[in-house]
Protein backbone atom coordinates (compact mmCIF):
# COMPACT_ATOMS: atom_id res chain seq x y z
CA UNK A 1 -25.86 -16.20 -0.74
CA UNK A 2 -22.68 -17.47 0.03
CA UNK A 3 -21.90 -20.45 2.85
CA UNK A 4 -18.55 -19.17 3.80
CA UNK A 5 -16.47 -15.97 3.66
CA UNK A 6 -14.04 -18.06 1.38
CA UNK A 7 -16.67 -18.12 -1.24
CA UNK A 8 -16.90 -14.70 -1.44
CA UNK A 9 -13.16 -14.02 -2.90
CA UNK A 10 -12.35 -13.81 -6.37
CA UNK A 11 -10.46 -16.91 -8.04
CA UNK A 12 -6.71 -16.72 -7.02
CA UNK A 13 -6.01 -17.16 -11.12
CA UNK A 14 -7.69 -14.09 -11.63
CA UNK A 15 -5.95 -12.44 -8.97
CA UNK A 16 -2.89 -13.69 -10.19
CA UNK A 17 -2.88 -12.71 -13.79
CA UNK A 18 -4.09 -9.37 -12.89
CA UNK A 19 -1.25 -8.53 -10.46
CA UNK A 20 1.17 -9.88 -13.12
CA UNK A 21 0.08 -7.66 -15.88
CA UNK A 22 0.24 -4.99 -12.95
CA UNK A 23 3.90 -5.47 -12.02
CA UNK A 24 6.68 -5.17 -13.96
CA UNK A 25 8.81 -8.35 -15.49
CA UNK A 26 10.84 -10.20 -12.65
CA UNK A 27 8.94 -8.84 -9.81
CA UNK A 28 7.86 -11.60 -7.66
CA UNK A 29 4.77 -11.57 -5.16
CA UNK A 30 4.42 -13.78 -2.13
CA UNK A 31 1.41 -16.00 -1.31
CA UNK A 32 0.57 -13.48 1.32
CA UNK A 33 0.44 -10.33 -0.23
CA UNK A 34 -1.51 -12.33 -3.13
CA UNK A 35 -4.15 -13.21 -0.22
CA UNK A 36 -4.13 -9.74 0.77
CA UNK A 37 -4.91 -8.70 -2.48
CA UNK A 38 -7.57 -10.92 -3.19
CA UNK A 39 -9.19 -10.28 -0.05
CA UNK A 40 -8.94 -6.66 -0.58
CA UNK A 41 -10.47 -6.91 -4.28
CA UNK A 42 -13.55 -9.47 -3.13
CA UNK A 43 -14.14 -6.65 -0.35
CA UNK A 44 -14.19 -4.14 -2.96
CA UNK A 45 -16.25 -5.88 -5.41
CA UNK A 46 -18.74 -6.35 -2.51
CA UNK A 47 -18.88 -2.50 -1.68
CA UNK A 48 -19.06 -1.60 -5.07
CA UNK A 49 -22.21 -3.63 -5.51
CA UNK A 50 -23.67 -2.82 -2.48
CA UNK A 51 -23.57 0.83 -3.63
CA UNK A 52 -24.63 0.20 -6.93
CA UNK A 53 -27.83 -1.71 -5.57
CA UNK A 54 -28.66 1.17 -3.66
CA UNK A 55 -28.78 3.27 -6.65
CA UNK A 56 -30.98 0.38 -8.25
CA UNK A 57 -33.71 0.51 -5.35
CA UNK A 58 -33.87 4.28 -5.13
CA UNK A 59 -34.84 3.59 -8.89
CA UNK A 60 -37.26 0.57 -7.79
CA UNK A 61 -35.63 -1.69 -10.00
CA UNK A 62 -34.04 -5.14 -8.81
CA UNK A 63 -31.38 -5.74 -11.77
CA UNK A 64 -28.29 -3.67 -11.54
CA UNK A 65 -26.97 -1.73 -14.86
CA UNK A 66 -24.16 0.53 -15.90
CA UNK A 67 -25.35 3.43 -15.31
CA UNK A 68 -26.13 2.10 -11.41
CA UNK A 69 -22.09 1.06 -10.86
CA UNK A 70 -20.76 4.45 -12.68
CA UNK A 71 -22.53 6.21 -10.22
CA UNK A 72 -21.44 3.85 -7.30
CA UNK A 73 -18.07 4.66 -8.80
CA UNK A 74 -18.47 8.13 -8.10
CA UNK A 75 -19.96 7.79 -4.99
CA UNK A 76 -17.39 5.83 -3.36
CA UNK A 77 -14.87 9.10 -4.35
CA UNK A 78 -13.76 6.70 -7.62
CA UNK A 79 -14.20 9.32 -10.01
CA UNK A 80 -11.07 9.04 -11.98
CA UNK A 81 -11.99 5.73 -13.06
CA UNK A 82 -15.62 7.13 -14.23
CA UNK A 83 -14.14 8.27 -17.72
CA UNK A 84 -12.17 5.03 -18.54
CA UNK A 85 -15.00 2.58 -17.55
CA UNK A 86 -17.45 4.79 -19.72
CA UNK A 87 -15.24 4.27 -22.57
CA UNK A 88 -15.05 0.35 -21.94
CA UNK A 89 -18.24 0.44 -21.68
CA UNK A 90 -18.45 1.85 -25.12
CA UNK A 91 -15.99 -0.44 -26.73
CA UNK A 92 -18.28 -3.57 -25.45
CA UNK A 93 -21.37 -2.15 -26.65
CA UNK A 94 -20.41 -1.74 -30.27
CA UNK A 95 -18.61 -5.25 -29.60
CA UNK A 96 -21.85 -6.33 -28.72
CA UNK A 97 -23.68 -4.82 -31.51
CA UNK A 98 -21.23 -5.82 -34.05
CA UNK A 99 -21.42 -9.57 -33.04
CA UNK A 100 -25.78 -8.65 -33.01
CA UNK A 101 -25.45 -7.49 -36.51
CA UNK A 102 -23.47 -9.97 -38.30
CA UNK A 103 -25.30 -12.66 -35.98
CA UNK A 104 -28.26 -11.08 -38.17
CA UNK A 105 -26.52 -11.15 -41.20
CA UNK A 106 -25.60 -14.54 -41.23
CA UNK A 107 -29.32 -16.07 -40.24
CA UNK A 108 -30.53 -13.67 -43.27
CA UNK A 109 -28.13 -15.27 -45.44
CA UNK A 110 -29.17 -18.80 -44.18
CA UNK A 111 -32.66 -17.87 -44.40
CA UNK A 112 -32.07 -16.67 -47.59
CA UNK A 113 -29.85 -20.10 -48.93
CA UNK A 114 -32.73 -22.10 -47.16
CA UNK A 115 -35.51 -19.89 -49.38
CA UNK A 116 -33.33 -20.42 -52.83
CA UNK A 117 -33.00 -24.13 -51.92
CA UNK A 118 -36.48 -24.24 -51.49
CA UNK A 119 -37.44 -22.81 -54.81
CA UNK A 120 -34.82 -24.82 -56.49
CA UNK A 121 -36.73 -27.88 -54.82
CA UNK A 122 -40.33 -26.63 -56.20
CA UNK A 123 -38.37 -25.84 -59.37
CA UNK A 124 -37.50 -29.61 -59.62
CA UNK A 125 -40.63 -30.92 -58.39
CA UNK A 126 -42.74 -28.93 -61.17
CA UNK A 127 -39.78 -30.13 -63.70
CA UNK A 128 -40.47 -33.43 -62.47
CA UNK A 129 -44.37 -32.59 -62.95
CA UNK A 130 -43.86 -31.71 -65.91
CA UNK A 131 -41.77 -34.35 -67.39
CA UNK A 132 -44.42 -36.96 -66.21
CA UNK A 133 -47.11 -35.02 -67.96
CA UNK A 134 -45.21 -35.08 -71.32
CA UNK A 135 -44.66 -38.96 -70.98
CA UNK A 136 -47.76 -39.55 -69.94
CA UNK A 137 -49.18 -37.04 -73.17
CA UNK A 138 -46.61 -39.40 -75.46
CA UNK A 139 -48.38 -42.89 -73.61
CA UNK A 140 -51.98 -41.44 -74.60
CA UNK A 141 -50.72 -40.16 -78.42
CA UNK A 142 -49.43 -43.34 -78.78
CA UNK A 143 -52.29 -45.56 -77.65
């Protein structure tokens, strides 16, 4: 667990870029109210967890999924954010699955390069076979 209560905050770049894309261009935020917000967030982040685990236990499981923090979500009176974190959800699962699938792809079409190269290697070491055997058939017609 954490040492200090500072280590329990969220990166102040993170916080920053987030309350950029938040505000509009040419609003300006000052240190404090950046603190604030961090602090605030961190807190959140902790609650949110803390709920979700709950769900997690009453399950008698120890690893925290989705379907644990949408519920948190709704628990903590968060619903309107239910329906939009579903659908991100969504979006990273086929991201996920995409990046699985052609992840597959491409080791079958290595696998499949490394097969052909293979043969092609047999291929040359019975031509090679082969080409001995005819010399050494042309050594014993000759002698």
């Amino acid at each position: 667990m954490a040492e200090r209560p500072e280590d329990l905050n969220l990166p102040n770049a993170v916080i920053t870029r987030i309350i950029k894309e938040a505000l509009p261009d040419g609003v300006n935020i000052s240190k404090e109210a950046r603190s604030a917000i961090s602090r605030a967030a961190s807190v959140f982040v902790l609650y949110a967890t803390s709920c979700a685990n709950n769900f997690a236990m009453k399950g008698k499981r120890k690893t925290l999924n989705a379907g644990d923090v949408l519920s948190a979500m709704e628990e903590m009176e968060f619903q309107r954010f239910v329906a939009p974190l579903k659908e991100s959800l969504e979006v990273y699962r086929r991201e996920q699955k995409g990046k699985k699938e052609a992840r597959k792809d491409k080791d079958k079409k290595a696998d499949s390069e490394e097969q052909d190269k293979s043969r092609e290697d047999d291929n040359d070491d019975d031509d090679e076979r082969m080409e001995e055997e005819e010399q050494n058939d042309e050594e014993e017609v000759d002698n």
